[in-house]
Structures are given as C-alpha cells and as structure tokens.
C-alpha atoms as a PDB file:
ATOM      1  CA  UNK A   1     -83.365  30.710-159.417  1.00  0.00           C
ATOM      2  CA  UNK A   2     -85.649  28.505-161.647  1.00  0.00           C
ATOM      3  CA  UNK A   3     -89.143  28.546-162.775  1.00  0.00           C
ATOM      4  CA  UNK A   4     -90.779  25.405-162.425  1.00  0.00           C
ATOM      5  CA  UNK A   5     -93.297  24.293-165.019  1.00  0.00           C
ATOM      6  CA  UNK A   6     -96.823  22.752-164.133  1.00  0.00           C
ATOM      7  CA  UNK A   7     -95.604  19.512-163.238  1.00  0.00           C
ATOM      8  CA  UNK A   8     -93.014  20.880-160.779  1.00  0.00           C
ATOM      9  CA  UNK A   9     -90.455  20.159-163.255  1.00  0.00           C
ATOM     10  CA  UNK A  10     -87.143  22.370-164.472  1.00  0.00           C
ATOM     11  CA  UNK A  11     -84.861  22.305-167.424  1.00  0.00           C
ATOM     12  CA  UNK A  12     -81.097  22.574-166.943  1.00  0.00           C
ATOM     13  CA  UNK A  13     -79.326  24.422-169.698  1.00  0.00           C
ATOM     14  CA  UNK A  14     -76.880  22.265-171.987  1.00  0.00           C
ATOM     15  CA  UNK A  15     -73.884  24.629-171.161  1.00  0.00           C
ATOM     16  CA  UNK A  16     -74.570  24.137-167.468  1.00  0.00           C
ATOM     17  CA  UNK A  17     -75.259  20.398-168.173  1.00  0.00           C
ATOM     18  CA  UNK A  18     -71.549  20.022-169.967  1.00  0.00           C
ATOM     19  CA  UNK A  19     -69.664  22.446-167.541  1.00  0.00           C
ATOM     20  CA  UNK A  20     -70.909  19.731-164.533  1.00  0.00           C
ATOM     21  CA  UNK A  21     -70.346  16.411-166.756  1.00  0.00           C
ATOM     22  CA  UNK A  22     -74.140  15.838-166.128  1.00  0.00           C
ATOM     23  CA  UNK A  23     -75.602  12.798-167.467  1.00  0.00           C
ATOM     24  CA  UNK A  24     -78.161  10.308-166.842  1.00  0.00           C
ATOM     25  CA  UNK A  25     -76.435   9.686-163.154  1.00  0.00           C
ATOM     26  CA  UNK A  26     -76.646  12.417-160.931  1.00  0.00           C
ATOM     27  CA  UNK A  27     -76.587  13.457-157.313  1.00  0.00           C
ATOM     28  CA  UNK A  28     -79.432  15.629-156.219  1.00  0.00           C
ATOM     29  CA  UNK A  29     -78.336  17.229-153.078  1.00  0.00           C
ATOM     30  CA  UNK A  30     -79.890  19.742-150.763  1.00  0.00           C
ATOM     31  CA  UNK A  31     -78.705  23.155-149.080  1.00  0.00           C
ATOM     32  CA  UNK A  32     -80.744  24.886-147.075  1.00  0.00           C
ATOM     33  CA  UNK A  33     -83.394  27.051-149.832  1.00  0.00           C
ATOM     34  CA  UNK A  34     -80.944  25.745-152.426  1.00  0.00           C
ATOM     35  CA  UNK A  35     -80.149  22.269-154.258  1.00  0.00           C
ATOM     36  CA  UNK A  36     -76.877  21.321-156.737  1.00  0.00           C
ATOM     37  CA  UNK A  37     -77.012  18.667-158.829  1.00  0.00           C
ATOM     38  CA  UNK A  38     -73.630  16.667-159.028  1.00  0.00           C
ATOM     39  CA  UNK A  39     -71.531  13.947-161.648  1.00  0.00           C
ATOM     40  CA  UNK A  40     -72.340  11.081-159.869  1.00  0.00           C
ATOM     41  CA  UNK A  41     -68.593  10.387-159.801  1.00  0.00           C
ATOM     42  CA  UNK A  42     -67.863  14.050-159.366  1.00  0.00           C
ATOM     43  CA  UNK A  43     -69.968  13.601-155.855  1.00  0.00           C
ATOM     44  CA  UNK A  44     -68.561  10.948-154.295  1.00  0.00           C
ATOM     45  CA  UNK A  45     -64.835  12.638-154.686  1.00  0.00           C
ATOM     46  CA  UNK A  46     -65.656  15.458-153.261  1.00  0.00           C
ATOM     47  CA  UNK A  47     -67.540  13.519-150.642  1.00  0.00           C
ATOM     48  CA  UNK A  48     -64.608  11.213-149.705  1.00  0.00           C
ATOM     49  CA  UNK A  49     -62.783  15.073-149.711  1.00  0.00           C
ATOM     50  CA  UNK A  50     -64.913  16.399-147.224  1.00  0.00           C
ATOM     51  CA  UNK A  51     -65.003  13.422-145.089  1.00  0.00           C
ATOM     52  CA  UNK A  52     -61.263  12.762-144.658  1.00  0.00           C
ATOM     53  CA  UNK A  53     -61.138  16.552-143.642  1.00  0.00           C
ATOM     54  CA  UNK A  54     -63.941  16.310-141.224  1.00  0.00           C
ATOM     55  CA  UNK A  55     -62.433  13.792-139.543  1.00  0.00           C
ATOM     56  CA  UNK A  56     -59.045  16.254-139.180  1.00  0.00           C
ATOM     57  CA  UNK A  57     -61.026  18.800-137.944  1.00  0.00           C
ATOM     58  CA  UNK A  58     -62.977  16.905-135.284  1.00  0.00           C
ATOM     59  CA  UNK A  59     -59.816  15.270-133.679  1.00  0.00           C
ATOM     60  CA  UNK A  60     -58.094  19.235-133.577  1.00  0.00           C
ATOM     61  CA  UNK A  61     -61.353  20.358-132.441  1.00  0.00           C
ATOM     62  CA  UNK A  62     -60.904  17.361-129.640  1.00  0.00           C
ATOM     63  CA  UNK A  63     -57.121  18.134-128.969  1.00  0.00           C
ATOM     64  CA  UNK A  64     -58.249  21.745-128.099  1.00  0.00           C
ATOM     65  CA  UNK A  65     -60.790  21.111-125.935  1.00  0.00           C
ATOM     66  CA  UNK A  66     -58.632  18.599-123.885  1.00  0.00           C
ATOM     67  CA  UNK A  67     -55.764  20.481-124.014  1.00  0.00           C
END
C-alpha cells in the first residue's frame, strides 16, 4: 500500500525503481484494487507471453468442449 500526497501523487522507491528497470517509459496497468507499473519493454514481453498462451488455452478449452 501507498500513501498518496495532496495532489494524488506517490513516490516509488529507487530500489524498487532499479529492481523493475523503471525509467521514464512505463506501463501503468490495473488489477482489480491494485496497479503494477512495468519496463515498457519488460511489458510488452510478457504481454506477447501471455497472449501466445491464451491462445493455447482457448483452442484446448475448444477441443474439450467439442470433444
């Protein structure tokens, strides 16, 4: 949890910021009551990641319900 200042604003620790490779291009995403911020780069491999298995999991999800 974080406490926001008067401007709705939040300040990430630097050993947070180096452990995620944060810089001035990042991914802001959001998870139910939570958010992560993301390497932009980071991001969009684990993106392509989930993707590719998504699409496995809806054509075995398909394969059992046919079969």
């Amino acid at each position: 949890e974080v406490v926001l200042d008067s401007q709705g604003r939040f300040v990430i620790p630097s050993p947070l910021r180096e452990f995620a490779e944060l810089g001035t291009d990042v991914i802001f995403v959001g998870l139910g009551s939570r958010v992560e911020l993301w390497n932009r780069n980071a991001w969009a491999t684990k993106e392509a990641e989930v993707t590719k298995v998504a699409g496995e999991l809806i054509e075995s999800l398909q394969k059992e319900k046919s079969g």
